[in-house]
C-alpha atoms as a PDB file:
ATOM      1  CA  UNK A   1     108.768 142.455 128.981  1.00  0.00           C
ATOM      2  CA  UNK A   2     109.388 138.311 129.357  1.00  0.00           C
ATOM      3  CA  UNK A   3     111.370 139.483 132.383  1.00  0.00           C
ATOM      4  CA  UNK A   4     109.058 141.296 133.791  1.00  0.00           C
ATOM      5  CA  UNK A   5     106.140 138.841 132.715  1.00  0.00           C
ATOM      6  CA  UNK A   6     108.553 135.792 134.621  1.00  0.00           C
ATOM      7  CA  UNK A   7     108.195 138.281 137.842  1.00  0.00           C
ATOM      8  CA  UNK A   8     104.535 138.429 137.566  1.00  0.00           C
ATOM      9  CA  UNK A   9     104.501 134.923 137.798  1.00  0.00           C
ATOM     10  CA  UNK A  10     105.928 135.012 141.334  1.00  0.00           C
ATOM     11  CA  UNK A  11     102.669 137.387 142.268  1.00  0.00           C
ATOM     12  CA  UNK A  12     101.718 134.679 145.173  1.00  0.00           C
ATOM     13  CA  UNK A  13     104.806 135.364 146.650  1.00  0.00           C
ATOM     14  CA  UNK A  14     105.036 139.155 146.062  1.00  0.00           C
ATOM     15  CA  UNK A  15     102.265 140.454 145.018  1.00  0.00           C
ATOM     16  CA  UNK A  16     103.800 142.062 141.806  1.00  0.00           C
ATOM     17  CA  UNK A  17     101.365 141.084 139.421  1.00  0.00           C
ATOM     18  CA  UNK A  18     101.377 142.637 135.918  1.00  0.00           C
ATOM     19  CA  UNK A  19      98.696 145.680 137.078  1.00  0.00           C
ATOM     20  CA  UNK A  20     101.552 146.315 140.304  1.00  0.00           C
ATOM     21  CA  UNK A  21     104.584 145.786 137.909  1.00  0.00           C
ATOM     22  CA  UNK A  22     102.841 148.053 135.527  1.00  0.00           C
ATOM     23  CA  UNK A  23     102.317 150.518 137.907  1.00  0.00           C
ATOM     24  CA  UNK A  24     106.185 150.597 138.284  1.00  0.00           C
ATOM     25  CA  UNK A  25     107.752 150.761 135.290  1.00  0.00           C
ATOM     26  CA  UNK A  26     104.935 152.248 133.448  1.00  0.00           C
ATOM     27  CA  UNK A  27     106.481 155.898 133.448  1.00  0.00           C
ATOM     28  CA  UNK A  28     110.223 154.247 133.017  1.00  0.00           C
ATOM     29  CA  UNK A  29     108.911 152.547 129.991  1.00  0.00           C
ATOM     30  CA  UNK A  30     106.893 155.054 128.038  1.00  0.00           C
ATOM     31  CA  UNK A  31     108.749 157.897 128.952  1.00  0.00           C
ATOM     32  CA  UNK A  32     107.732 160.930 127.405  1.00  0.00           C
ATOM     33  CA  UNK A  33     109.896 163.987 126.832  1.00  0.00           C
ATOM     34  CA  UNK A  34     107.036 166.395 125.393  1.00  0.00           C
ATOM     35  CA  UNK A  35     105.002 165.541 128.294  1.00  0.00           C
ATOM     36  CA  UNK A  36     107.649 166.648 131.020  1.00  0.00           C
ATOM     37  CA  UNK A  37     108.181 169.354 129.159  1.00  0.00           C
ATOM     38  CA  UNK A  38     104.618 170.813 129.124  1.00  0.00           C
ATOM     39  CA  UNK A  39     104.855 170.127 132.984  1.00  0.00           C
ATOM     40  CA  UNK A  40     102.484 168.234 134.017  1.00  0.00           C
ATOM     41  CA  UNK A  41     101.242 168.320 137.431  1.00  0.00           C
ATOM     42  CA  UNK A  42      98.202 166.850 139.561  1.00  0.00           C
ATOM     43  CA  UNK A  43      95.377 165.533 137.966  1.00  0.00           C
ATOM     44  CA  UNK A  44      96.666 165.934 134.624  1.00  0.00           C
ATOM     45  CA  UNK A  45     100.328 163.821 135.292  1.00  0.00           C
ATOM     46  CA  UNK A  46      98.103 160.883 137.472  1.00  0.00           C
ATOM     47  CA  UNK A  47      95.881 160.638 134.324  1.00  0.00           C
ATOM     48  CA  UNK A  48      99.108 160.229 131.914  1.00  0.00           C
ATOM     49  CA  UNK A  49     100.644 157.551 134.616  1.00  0.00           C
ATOM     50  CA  UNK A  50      97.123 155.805 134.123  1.00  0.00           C
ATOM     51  CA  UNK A  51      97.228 155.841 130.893  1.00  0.00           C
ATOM     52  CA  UNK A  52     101.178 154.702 130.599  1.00  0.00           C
ATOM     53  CA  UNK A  53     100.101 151.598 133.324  1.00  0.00           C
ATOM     54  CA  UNK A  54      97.433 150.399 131.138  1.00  0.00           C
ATOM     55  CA  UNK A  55      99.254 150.031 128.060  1.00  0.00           C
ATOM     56  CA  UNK A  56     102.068 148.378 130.037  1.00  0.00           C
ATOM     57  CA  UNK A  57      99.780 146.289 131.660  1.00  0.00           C
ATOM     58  CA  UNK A  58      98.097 145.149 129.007  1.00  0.00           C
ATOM     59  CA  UNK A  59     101.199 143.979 127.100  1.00  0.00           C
ATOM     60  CA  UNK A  60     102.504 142.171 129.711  1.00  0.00           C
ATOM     61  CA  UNK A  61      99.159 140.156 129.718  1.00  0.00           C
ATOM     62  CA  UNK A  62      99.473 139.726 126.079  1.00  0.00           C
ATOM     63  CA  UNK A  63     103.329 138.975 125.746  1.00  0.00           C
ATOM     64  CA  UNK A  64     103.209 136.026 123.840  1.00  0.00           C
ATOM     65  CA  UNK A  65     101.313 137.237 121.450  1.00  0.00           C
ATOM     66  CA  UNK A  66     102.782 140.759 120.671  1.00  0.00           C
ATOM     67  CA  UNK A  67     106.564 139.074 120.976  1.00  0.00           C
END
């Protein structure tokens, strides 16, 4: 998470803030076996990547304080 807060700091550069970055490695990061195994598909799997980019998202905006 530092690592990929350090990258977000570069956003000016390369427009990876932490909302891009969690977009990313959102579904890398919270990974869920039980999910791909129910097989999600349209609506349902964008609304789990959602979900998966705002948790990410919000601890890379709060990295200090969680780590």
């Amino acid at each position: 998470m530092r690592h990929l807060l350090r990258m977000a700091g570069h956003s000016g550069r390369t427009n990876m803030h932490a909302g891009n970055l969690a977009i990313v490695w959102a579904p890398n990061l919270l990974r869920s076996r039980d999910i791909e195994a129910a097989g999600f598909n349209g609506t349902a799997a964008f609304m789990e990547v959602r979900v998966q980019s705002i948790v990410v998202e919000f601890i890379l905006t709060h990295v200090e304080q969680l780590f």
